[in-house]
Structure formats: C-alpha cells, structure tokens
PDB file of N, CA and C in Angstrom:
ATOM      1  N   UNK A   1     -29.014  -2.398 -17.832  1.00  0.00           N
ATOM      2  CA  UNK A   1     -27.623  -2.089 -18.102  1.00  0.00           C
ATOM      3  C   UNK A   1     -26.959  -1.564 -16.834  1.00  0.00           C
ATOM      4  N   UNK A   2     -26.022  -2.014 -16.455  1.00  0.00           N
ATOM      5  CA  UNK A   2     -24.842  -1.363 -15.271  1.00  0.00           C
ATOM      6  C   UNK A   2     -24.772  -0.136 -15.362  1.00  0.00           C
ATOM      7  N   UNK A   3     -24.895   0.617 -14.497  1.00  0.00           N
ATOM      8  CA  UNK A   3     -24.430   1.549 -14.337  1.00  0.00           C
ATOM      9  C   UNK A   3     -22.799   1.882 -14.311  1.00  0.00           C
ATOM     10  N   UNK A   4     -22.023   2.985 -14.812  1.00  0.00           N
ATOM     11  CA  UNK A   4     -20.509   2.905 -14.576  1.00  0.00           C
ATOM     12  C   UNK A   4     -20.144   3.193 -13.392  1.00  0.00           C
ATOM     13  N   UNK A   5     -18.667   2.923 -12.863  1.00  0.00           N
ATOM     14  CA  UNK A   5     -18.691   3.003 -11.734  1.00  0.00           C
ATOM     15  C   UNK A   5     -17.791   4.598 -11.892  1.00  0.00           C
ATOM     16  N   UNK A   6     -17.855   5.254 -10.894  1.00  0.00           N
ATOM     17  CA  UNK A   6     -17.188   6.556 -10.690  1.00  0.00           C
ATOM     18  C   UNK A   6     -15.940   6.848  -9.904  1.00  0.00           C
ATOM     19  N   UNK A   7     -14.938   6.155 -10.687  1.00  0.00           N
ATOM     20  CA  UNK A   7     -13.878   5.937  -9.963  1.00  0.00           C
ATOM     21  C   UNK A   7     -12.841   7.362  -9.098  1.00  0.00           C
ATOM     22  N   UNK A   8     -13.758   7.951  -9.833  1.00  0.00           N
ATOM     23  CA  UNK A   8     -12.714   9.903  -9.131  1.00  0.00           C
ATOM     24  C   UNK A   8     -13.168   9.528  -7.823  1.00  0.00           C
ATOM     25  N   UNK A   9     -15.034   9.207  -8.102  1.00  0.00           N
ATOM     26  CA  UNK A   9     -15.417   9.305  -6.773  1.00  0.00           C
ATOM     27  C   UNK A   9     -15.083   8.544  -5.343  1.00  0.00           C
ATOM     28  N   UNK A  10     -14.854   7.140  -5.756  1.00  0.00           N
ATOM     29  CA  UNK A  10     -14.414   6.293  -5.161  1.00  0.00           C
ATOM     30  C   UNK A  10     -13.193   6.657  -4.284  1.00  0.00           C
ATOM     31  N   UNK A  11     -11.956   7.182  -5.335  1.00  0.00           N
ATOM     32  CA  UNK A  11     -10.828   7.106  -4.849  1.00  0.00           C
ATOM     33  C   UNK A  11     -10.878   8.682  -3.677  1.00  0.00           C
ATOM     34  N   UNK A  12     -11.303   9.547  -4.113  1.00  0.00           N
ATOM     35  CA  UNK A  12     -12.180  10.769  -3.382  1.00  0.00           C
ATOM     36  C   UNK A  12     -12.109  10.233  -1.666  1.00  0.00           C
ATOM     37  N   UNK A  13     -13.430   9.501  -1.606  1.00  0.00           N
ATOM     38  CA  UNK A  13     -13.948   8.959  -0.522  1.00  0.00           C
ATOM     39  C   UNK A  13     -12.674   8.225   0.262  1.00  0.00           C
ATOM     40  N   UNK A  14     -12.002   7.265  -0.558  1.00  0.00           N
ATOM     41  CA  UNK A  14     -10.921   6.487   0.458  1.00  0.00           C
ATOM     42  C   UNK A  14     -10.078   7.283   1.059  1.00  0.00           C
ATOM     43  N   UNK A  15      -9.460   8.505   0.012  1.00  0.00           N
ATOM     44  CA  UNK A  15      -8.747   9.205   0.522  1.00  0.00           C
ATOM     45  C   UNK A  15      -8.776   9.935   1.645  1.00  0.00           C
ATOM     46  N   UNK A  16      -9.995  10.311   1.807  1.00  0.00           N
ATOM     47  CA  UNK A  16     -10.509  11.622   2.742  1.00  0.00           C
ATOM     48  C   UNK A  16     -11.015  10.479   4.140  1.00  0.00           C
ATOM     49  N   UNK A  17     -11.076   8.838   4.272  1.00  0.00           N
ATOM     50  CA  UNK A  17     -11.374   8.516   5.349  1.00  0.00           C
ATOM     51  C   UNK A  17     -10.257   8.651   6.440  1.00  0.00           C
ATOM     52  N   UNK A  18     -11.038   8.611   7.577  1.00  0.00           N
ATOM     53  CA  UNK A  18     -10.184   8.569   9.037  1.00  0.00           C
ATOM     54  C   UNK A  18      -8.582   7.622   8.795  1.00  0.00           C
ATOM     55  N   UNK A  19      -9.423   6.372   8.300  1.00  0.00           N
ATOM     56  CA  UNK A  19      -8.280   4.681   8.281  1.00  0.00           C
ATOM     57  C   UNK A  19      -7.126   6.057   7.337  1.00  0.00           C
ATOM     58  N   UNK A  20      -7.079   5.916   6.452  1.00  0.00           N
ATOM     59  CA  UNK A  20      -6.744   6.669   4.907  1.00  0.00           C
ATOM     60  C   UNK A  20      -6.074   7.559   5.657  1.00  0.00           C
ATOM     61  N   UNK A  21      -6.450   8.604   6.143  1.00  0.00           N
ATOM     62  CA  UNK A  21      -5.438   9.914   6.950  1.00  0.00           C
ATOM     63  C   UNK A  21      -4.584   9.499   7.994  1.00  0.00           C
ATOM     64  N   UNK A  22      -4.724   8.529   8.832  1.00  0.00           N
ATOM     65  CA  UNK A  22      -3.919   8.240  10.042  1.00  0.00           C
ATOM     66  C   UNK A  22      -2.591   7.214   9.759  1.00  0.00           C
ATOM     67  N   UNK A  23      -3.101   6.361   8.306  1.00  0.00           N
ATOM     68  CA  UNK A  23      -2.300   5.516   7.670  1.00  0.00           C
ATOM     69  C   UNK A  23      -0.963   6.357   6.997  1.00  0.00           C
ATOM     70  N   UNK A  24      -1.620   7.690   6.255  1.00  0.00           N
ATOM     71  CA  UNK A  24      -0.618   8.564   5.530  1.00  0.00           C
ATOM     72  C   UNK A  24       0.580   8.980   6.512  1.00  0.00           C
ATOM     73  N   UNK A  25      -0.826   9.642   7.976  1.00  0.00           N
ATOM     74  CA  UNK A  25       0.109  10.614   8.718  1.00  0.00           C
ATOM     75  C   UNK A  25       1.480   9.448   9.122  1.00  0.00           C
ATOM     76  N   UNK A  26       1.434   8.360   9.514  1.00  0.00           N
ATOM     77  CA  UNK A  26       2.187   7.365   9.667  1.00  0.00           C
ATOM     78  C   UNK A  26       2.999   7.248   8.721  1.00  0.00           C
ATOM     79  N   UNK A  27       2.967   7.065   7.724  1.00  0.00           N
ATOM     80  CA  UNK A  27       3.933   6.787   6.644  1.00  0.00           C
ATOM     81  C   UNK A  27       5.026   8.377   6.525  1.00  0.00           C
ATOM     82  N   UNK A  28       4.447   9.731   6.565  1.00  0.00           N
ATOM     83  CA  UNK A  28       4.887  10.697   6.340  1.00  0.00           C
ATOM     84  C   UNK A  28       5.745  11.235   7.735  1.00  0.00           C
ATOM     85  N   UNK A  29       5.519  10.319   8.995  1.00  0.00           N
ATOM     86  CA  UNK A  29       6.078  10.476  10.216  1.00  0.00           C
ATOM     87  C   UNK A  29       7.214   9.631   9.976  1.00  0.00           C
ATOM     88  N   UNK A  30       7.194   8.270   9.461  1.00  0.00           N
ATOM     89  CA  UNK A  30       8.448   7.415   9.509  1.00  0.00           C
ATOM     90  C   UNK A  30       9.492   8.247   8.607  1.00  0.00           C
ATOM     91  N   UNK A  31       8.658   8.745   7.534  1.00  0.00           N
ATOM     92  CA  UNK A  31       9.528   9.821   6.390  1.00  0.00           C
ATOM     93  C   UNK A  31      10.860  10.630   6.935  1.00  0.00           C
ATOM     94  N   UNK A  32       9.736  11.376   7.644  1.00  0.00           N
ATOM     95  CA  UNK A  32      10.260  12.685   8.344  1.00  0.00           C
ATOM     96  C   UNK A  32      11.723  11.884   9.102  1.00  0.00           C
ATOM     97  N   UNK A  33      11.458  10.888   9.984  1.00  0.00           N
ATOM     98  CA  UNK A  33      12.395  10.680  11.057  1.00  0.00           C
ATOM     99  C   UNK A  33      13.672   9.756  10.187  1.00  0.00           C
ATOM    100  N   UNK A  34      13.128   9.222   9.356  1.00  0.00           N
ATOM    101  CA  UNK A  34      14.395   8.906   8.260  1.00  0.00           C
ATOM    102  C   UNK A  34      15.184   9.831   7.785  1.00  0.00           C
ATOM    103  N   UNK A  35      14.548  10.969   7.319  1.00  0.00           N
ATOM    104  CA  UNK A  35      15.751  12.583   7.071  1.00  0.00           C
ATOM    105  C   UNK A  35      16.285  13.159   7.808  1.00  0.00           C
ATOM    106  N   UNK A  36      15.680  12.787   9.266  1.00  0.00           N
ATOM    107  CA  UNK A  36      16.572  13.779   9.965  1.00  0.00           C
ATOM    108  C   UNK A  36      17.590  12.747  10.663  1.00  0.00           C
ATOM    109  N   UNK A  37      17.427  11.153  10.849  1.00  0.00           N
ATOM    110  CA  UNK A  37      18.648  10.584  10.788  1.00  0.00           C
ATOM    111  C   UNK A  37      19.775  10.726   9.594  1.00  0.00           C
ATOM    112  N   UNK A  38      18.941  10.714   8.994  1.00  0.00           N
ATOM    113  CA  UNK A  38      20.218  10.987   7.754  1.00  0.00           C
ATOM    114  C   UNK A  38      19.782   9.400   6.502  1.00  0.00           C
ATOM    115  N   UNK A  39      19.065   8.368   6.813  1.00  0.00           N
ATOM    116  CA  UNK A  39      18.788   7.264   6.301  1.00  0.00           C
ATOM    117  C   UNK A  39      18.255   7.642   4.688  1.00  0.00           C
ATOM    118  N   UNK A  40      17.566   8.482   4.407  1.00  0.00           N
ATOM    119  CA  UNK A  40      17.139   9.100   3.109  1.00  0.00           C
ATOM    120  C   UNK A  40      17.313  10.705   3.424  1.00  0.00           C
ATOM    121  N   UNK A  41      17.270  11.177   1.905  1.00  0.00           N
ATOM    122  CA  UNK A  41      17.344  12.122   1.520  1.00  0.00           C
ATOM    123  C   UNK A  41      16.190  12.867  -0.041  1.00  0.00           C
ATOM    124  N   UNK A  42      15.815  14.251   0.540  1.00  0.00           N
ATOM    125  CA  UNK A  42      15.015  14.630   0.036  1.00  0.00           C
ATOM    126  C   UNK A  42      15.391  14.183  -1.818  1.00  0.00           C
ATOM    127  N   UNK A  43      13.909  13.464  -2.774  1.00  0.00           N
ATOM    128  CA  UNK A  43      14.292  13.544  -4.066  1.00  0.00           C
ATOM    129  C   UNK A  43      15.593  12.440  -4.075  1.00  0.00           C
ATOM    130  N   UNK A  44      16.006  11.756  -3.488  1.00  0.00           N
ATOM    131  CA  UNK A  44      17.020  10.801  -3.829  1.00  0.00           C
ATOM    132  C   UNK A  44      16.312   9.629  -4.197  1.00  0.00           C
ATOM    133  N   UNK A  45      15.024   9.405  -4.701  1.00  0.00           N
ATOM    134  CA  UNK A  45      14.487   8.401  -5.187  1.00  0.00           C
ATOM    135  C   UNK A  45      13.889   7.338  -4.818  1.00  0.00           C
ATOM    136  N   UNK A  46      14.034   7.389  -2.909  1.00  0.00           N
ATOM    137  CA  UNK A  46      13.842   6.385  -2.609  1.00  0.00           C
ATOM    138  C   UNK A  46      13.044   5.880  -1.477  1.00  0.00           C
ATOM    139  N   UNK A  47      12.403   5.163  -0.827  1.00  0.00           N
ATOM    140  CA  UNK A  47      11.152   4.786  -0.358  1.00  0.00           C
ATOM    141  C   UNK A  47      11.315   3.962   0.669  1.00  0.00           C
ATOM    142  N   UNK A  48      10.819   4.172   2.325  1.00  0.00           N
ATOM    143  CA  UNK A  48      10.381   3.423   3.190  1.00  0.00           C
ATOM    144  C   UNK A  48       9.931   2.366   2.879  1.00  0.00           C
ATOM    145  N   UNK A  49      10.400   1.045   3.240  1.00  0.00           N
ATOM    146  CA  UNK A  49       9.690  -0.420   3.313  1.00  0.00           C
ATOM    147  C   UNK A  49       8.950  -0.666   4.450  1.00  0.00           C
ATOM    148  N   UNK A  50       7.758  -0.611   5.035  1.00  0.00           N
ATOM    149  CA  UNK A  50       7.332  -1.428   6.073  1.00  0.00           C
ATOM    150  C   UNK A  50       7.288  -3.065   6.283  1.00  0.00           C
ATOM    151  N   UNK A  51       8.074  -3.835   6.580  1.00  0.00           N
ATOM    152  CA  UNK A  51       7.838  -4.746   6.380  1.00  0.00           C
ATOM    153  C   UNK A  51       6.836  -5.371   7.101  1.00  0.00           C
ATOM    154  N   UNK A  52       6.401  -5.089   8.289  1.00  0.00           N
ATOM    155  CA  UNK A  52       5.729  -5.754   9.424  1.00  0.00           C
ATOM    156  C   UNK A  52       4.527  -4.855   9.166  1.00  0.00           C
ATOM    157  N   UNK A  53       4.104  -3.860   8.160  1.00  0.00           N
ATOM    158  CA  UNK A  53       2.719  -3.058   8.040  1.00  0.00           C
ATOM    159  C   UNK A  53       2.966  -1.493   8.431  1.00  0.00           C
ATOM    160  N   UNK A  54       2.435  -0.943   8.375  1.00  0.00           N
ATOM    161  CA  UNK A  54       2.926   0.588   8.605  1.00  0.00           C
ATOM    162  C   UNK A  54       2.919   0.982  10.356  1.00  0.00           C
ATOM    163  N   UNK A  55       2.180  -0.217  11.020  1.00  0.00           N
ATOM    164  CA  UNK A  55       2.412   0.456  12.674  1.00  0.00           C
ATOM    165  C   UNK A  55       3.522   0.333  13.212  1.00  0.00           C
ATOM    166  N   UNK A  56       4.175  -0.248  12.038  1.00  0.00           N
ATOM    167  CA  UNK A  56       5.576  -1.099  12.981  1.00  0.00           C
ATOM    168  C   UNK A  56       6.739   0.101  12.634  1.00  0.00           C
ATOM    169  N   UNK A  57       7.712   0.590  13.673  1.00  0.00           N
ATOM    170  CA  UNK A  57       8.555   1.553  13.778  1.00  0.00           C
ATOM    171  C   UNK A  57       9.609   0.380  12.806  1.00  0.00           C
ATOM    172  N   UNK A  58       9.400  -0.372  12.625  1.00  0.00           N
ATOM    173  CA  UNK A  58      11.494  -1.009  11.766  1.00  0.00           C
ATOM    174  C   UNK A  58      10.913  -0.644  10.319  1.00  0.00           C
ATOM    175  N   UNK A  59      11.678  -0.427  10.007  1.00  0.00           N
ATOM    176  CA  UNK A  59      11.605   0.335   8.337  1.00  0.00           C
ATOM    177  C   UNK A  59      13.092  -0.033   7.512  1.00  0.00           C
ATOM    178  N   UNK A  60      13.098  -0.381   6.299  1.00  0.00           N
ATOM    179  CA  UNK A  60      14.290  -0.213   5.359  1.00  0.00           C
ATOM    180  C   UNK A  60      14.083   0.259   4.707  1.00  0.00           C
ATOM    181  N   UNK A  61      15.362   1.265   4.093  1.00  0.00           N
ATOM    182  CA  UNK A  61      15.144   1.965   2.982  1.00  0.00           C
ATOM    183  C   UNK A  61      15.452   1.227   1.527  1.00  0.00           C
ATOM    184  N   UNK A  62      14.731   1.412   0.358  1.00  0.00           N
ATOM    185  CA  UNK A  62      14.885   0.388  -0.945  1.00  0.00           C
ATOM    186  C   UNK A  62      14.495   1.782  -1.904  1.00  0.00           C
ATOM    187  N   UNK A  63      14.927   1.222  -2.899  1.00  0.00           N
ATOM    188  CA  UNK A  63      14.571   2.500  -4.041  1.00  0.00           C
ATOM    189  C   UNK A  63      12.869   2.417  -4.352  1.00  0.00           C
ATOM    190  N   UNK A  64      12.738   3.313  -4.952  1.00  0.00           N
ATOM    191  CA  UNK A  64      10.978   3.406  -5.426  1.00  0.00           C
ATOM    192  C   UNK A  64      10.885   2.039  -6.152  1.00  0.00           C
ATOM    193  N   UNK A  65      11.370   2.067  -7.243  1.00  0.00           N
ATOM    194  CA  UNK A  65      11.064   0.692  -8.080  1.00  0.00           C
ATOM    195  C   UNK A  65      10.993  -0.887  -7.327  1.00  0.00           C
ATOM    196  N   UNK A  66      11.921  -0.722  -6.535  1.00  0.00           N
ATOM    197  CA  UNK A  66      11.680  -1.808  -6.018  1.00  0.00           C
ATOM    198  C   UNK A  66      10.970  -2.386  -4.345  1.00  0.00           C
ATOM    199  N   UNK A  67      10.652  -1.168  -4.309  1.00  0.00           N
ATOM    200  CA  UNK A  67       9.436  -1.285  -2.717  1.00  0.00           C
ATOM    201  C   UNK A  67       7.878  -1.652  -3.504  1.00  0.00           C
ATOM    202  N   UNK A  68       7.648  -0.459  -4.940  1.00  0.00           N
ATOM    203  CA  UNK A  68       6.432  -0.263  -5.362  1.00  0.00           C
ATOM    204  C   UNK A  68       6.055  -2.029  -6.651  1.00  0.00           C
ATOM    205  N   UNK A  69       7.463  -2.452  -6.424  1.00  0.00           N
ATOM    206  CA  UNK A  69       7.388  -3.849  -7.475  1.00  0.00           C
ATOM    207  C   UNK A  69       7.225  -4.816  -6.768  1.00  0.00           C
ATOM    208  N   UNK A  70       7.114  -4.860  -5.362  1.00  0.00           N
ATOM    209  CA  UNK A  70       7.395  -6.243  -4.491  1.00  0.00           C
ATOM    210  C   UNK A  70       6.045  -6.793  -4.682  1.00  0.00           C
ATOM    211  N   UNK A  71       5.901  -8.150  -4.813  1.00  0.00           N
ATOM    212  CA  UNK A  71       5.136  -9.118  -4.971  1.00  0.00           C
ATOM    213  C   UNK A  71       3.973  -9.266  -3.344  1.00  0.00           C
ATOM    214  N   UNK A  72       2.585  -8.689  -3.734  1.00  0.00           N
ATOM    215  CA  UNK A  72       2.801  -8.600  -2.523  1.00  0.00           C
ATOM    216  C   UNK A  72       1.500 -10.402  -2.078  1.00  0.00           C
ATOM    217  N   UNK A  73       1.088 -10.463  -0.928  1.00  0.00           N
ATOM    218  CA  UNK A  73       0.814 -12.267  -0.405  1.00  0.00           C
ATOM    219  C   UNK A  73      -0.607 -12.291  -1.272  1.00  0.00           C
ATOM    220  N   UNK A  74      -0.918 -11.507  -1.620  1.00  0.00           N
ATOM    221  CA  UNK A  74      -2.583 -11.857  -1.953  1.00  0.00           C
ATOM    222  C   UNK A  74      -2.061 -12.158  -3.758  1.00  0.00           C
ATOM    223  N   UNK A  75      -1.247 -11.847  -3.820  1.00  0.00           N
ATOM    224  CA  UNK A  75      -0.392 -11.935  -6.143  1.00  0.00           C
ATOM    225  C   UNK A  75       0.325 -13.212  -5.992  1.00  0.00           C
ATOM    226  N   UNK A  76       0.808 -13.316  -5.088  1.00  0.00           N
ATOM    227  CA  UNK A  76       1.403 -14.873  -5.091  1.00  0.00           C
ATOM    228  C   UNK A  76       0.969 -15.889  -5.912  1.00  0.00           C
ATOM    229  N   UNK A  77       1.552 -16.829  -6.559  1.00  0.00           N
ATOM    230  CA  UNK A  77       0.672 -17.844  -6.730  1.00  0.00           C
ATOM    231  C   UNK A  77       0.809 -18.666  -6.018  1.00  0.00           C
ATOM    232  N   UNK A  78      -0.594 -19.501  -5.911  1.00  0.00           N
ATOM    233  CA  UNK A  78      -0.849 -20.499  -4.689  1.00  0.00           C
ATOM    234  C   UNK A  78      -1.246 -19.685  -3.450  1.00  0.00           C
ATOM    235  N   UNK A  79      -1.737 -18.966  -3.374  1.00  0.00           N
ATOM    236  CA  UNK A  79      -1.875 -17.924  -2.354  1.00  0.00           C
ATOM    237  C   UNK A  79      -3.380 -18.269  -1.834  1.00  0.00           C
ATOM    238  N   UNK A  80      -4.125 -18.290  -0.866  1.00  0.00           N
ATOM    239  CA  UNK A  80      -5.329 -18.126  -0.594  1.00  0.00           C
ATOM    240  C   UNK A  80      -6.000 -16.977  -0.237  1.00  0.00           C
ATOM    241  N   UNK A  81      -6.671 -16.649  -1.630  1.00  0.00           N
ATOM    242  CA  UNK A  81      -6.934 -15.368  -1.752  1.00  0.00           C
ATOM    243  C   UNK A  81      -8.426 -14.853  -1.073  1.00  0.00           C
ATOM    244  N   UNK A  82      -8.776 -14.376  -0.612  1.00  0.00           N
ATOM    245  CA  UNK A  82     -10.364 -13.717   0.146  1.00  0.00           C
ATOM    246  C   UNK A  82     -11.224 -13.515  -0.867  1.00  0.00           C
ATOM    247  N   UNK A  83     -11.923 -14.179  -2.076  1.00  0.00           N
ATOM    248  CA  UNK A  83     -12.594 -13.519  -2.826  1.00  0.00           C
ATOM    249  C   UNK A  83     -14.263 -12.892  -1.635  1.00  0.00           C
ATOM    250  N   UNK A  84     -14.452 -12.068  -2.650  1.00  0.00           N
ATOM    251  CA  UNK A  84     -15.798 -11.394  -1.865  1.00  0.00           C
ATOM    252  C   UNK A  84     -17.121 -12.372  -2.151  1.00  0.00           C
ATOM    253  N   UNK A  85     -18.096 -12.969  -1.100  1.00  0.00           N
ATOM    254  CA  UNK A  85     -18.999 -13.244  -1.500  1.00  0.00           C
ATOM    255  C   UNK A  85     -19.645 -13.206  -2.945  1.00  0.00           C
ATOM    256  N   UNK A  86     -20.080 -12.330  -3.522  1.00  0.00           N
ATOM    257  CA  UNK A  86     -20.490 -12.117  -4.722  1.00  0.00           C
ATOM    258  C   UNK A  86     -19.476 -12.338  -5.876  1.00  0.00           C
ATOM    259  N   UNK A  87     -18.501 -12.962  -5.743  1.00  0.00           N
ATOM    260  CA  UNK A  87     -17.815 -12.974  -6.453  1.00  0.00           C
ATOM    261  C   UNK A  87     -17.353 -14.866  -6.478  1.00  0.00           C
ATOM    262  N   UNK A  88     -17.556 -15.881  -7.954  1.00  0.00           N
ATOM    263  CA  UNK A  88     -17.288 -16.962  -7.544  1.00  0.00           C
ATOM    264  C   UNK A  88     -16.306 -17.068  -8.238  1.00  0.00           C
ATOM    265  N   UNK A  89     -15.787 -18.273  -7.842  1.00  0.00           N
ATOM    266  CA  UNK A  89     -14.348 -19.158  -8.027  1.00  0.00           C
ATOM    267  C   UNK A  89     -14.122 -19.496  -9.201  1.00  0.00           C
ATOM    268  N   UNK A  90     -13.132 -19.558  -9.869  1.00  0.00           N
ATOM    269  CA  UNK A  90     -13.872 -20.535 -11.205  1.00  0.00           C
ATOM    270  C   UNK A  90     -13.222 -21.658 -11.267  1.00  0.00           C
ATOM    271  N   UNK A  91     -13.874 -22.787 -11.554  1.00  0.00           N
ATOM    272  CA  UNK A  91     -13.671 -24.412 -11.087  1.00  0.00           C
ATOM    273  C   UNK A  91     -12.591 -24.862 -12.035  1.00  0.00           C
ATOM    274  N   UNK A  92     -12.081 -25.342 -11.558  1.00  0.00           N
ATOM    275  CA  UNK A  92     -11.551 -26.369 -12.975  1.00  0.00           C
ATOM    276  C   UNK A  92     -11.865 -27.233 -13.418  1.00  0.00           C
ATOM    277  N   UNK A  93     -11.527 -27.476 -14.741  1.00  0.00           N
ATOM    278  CA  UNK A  93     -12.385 -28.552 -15.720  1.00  0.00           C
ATOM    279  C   UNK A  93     -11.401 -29.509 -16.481  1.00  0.00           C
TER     280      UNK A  93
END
C-alpha cells in the first residue's frame, strides 16, 4: 500500500529553499518600488504581473483575480507539456 504523501511537509521544504526565498525577495522588491511610485497601493486589491518571469524589472499592475486566473503555457490546450518520466501518456484509441 502507498504510503500518503505529507503535503505540510512538502510545501514546508519549498518554502524555506534558497530558489523559494530569492524568488519572494524579488517579487516583494518589485512590490515595494510600485508603492513608492505610486503604481499600487497598500490593500487596493491588486497584484504585480511579471510578464517576462520575475527577473524581469517591466511589471503591470492587474487586479488579484485576474493575474491569479491567467491561463498559464503548460494549461493551454495543445500545449507540449513535460510529463515526468514515470509518468505515461495516455494514447488514443
């Protein structure tokens, strides 16, 4: 029988890696420099877009709902998706 998986633990671990902290501090730096232009405002609902990935300084601002709803390339359909080794395809019939 499988063992369950321990998802506190999991998410635990990602959080606390190097990638995971330097990714945040980035996101919470573009934050910062959006308020003090004036582009967002504290609690006004609304959310940095990276479009080019989080290293990239161009940013738009979009509301929560619709940064956290965007479709992203791997949900697409028709998309060529990376499955993992251990994991197969399923054929059509």
């Amino acid at each position: 029988m499988a063992t369950k998986r321990d998802y506190k633990k999991e998410y635990k671990k990602f959080q606390s890696s190097t990638k995971a902290k330097k990714d945040r501090a980035a996101r919470n730096k573009a934050r910062r420099k959006a308020l003090k232009v004036g582009r967002v405002r504290k609690g006004d609902g609304k959310d940095l877009h990276h479009p080019n990935g989080i290293k990239s300084s161009r940013t738009t601002v979009l509301s929560r709902s619709n940064n956290r709803g965007r479709k992203e390339k791997s949900r697409v359909k028709g998309s060529k998706r990376n499955y993992p080794s251990s994991r197969k395809k399923r054929s059509k019939k």
